[in-house]
C-alpha atoms as a PDB file:
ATOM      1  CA  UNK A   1     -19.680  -6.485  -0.462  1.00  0.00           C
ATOM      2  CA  UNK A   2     -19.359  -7.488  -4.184  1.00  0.00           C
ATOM      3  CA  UNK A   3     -22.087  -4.628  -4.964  1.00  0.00           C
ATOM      4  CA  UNK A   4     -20.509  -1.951  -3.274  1.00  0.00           C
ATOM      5  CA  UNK A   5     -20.005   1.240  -4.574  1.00  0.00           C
ATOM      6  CA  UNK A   6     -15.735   0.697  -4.458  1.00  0.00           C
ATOM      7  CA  UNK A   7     -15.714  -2.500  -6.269  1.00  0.00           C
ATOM      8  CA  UNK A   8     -18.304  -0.707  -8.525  1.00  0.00           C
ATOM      9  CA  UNK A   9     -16.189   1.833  -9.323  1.00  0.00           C
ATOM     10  CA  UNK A  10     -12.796  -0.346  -9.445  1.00  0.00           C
ATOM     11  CA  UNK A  11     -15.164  -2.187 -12.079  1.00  0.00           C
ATOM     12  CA  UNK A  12     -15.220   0.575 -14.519  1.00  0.00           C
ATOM     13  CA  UNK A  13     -11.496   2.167 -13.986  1.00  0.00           C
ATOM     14  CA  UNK A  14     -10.136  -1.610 -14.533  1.00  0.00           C
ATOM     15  CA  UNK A  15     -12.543  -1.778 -17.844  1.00  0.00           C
ATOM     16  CA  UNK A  16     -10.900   1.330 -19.081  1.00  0.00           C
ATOM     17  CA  UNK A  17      -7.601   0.580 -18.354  1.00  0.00           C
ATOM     18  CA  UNK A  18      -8.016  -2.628 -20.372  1.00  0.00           C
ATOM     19  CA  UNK A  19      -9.762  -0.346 -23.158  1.00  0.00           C
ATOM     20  CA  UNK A  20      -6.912   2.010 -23.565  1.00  0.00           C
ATOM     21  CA  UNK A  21      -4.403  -1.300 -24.304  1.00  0.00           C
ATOM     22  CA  UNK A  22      -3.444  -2.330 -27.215  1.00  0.00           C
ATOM     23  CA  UNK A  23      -3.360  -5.526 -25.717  1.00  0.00           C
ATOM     24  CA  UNK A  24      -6.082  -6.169 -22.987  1.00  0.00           C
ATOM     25  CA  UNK A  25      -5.527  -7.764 -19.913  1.00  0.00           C
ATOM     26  CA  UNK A  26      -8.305 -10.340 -18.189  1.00  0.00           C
ATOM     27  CA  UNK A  27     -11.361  -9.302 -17.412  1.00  0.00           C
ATOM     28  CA  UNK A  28     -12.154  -8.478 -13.957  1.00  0.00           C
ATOM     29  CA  UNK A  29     -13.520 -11.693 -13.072  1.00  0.00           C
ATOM     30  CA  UNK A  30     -10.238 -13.208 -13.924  1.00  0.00           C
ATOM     31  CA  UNK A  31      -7.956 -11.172 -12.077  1.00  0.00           C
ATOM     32  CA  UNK A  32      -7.025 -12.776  -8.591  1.00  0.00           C
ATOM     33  CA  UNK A  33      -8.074 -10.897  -5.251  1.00  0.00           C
ATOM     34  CA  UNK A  34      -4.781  -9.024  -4.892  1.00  0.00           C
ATOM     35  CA  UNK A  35      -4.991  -7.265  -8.148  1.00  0.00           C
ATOM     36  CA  UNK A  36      -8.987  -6.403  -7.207  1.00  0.00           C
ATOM     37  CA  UNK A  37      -7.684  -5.226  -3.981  1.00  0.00           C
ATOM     38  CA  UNK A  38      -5.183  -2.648  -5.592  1.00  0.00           C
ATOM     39  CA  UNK A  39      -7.813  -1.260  -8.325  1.00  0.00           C
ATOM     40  CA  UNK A  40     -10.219  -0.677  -5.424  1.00  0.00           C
ATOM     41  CA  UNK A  41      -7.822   1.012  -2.715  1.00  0.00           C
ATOM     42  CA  UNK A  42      -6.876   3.030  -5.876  1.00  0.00           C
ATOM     43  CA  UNK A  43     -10.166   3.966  -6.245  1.00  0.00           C
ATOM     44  CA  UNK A  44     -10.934   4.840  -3.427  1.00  0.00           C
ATOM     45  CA  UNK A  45      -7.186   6.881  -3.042  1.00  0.00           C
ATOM     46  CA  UNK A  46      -8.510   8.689  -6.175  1.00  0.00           C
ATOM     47  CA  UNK A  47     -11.936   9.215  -4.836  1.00  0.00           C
ATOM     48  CA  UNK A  48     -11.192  10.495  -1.594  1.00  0.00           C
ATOM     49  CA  UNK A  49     -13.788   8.332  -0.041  1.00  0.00           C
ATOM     50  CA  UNK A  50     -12.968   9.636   3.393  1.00  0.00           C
ATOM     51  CA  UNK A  51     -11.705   6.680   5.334  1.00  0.00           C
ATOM     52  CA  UNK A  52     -13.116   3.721   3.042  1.00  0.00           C
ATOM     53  CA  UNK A  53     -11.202   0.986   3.519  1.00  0.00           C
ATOM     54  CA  UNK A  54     -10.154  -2.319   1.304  1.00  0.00           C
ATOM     55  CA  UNK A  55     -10.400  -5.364   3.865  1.00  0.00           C
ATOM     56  CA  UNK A  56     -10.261  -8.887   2.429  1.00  0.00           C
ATOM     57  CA  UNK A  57     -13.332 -10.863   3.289  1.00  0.00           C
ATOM     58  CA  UNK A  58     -11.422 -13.956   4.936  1.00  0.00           C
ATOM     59  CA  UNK A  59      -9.216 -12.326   8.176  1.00  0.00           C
ATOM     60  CA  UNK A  60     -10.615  -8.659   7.725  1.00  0.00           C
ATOM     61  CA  UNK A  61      -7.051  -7.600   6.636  1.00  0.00           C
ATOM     62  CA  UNK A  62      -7.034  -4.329   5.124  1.00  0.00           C
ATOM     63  CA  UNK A  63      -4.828  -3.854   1.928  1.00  0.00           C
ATOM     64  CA  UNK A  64      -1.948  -0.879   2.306  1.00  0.00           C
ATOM     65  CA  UNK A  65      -1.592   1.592  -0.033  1.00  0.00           C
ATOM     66  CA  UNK A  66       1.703   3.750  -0.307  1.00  0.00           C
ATOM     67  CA  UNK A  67       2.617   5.941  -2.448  1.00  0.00           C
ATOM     68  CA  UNK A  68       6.571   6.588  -3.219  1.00  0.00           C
ATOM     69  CA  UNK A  69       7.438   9.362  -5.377  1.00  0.00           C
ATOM     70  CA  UNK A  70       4.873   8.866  -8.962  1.00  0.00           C
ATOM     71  CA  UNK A  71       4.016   5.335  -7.982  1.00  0.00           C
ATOM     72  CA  UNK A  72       1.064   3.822  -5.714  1.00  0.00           C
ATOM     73  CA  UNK A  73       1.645  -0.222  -4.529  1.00  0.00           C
ATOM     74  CA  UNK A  74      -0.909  -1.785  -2.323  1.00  0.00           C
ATOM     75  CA  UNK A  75      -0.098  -4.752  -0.359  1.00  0.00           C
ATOM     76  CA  UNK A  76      -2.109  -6.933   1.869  1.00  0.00           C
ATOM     77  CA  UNK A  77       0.224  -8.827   3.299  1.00  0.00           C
ATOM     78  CA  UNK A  78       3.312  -8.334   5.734  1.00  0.00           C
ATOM     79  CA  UNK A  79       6.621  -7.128   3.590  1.00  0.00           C
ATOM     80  CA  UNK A  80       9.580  -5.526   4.076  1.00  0.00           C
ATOM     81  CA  UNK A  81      10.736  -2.345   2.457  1.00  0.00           C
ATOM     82  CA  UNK A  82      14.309  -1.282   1.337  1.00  0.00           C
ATOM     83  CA  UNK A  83      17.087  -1.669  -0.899  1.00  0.00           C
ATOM     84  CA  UNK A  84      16.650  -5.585  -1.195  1.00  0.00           C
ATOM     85  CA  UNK A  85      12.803  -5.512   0.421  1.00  0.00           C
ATOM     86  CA  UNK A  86       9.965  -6.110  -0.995  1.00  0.00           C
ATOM     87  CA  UNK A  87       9.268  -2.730  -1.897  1.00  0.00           C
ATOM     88  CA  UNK A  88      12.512  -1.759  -3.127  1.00  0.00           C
ATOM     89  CA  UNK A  89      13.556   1.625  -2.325  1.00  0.00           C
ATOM     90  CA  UNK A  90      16.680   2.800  -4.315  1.00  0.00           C
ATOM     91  CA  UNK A  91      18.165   4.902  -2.031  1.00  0.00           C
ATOM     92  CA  UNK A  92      21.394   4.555  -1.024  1.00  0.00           C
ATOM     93  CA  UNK A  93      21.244   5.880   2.959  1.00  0.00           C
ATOM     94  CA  UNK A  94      18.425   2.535   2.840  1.00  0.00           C
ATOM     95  CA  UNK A  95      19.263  -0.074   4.787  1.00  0.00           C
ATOM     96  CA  UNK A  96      19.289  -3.480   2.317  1.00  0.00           C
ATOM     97  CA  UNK A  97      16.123  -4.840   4.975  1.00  0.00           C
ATOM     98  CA  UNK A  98      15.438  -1.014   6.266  1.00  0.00           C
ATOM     99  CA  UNK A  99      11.627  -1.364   7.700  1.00  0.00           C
ATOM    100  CA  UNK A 100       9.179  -4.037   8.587  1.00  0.00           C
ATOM    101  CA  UNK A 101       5.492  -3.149   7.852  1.00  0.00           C
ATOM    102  CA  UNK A 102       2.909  -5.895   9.334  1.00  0.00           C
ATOM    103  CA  UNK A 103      -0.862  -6.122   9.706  1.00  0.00           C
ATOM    104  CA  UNK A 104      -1.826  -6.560  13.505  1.00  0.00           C
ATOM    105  CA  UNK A 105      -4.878  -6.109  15.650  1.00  0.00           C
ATOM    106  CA  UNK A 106      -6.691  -4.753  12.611  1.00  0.00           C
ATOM    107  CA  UNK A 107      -4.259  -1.812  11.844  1.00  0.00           C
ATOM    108  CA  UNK A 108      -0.965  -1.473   9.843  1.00  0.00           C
ATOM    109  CA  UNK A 109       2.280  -0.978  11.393  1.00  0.00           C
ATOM    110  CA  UNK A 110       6.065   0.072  10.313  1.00  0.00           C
ATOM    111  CA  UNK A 111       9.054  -1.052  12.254  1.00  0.00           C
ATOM    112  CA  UNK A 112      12.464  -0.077  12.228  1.00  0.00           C
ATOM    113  CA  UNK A 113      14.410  -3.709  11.537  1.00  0.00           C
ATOM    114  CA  UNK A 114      17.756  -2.135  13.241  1.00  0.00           C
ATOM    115  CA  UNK A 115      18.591  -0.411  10.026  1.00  0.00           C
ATOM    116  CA  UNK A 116      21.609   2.374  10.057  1.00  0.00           C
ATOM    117  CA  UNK A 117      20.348   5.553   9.542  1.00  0.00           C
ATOM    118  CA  UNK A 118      16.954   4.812  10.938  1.00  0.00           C
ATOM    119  CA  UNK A 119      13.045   5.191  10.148  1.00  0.00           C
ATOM    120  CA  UNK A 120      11.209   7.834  10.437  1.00  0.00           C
ATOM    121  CA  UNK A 121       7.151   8.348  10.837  1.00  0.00           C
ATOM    122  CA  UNK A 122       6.218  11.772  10.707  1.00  0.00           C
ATOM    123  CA  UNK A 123       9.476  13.286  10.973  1.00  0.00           C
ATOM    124  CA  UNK A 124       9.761  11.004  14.254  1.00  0.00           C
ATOM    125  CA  UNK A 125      12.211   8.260  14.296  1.00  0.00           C
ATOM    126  CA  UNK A 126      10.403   4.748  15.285  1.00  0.00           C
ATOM    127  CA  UNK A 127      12.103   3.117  17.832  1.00  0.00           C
ATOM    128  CA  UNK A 128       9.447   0.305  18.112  1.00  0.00           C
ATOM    129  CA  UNK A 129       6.597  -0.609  15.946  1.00  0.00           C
ATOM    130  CA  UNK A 130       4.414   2.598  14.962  1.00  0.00           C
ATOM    131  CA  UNK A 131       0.497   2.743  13.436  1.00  0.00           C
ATOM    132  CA  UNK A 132      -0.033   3.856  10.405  1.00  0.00           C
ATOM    133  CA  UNK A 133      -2.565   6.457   9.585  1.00  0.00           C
ATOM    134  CA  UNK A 134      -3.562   7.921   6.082  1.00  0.00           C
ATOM    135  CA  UNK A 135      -1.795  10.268   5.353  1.00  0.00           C
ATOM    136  CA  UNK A 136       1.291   9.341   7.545  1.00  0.00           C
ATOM    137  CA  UNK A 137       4.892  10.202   6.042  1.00  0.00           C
ATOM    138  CA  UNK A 138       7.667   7.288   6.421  1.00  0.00           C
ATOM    139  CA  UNK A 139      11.072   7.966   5.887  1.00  0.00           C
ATOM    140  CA  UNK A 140      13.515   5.420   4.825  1.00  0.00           C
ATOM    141  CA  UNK A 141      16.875   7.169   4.243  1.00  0.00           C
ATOM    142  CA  UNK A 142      16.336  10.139   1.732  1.00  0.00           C
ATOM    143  CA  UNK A 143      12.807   8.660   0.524  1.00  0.00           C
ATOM    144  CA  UNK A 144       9.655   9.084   1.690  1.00  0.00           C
ATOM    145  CA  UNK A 145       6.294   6.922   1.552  1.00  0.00           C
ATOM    146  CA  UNK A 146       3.014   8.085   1.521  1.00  0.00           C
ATOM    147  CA  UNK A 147       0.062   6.274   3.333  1.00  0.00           C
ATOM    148  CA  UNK A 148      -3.004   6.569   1.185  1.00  0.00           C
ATOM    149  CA  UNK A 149      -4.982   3.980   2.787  1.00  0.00           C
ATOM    150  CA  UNK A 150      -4.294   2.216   6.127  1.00  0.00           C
END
């Protein structure tokens, strides 16, 4: 997979991003697989490659990319999202442990972890684990996530 046309392409937009510093991170060969992971889901976000995935060679896990308000994490491993998660979400109406989002049976899933007010996928409130989609909307008190790549 190293010559595909996403790593390609995550190739050149990390090579410009280190251009336009003043000081340059490592080159891509010395990032670590997380960081590569991120530069090509955001690639392929920004591309619009239809439903191109990132997987991770070892475990086929494919990296998820969300997008809350102006900022896009990927993750590629199981985390927990709200006020105290690992993707913080400064919300108040957030629970401090709001949502669960795991990796299982080769899709990505968000869980409601008994929180308060509630999570919501698609305007739906999840009362047991849900699969994500790109594209999907999740709803942790007053913010919502974006799925850009599932």
């Amino acid at each position: 997979m190293a010559g595909s046309a996403d790593v390609q392409l995550a190739r050149v937009a990390y090579d410009a991003y280190r251009v336009a510093l003043d000081e340059a991170p490592p080159p891509w060969d010395n990032i670590d697989v997380r960081e590569q992971l991120a530069w090509r889901a955001a690639v392929a976000a920004a591309t619009d490659m239809g439903d191109v995935t990132v997987a991770q060679t070892a475990g086929k896990m494919q990296a998820l990319v969300l997008e809350v308000g102006d900022e896009t994490r990927a993750f590629s491993n199981e985390f927990t999202a709200g006020r105290q998660g690992s993707l913080r979400v400064h919300d108040e109406h957030a629970s401090s442990q709001h949502a669960l989002f795991q990796f299982a049976h080769g899709h990505w899933y968000v869980e409601d972890l008994s929180s308060t007010n509630g999570t919501y996928l698609n305007g739906r409130r999840c009362f047991a684990a849900q699969r994500l989609r790109k594209g999907d909307k999740v709803r942790i008190g007053h913010t919502t996530l974006t799925v850009v790549s599932a």
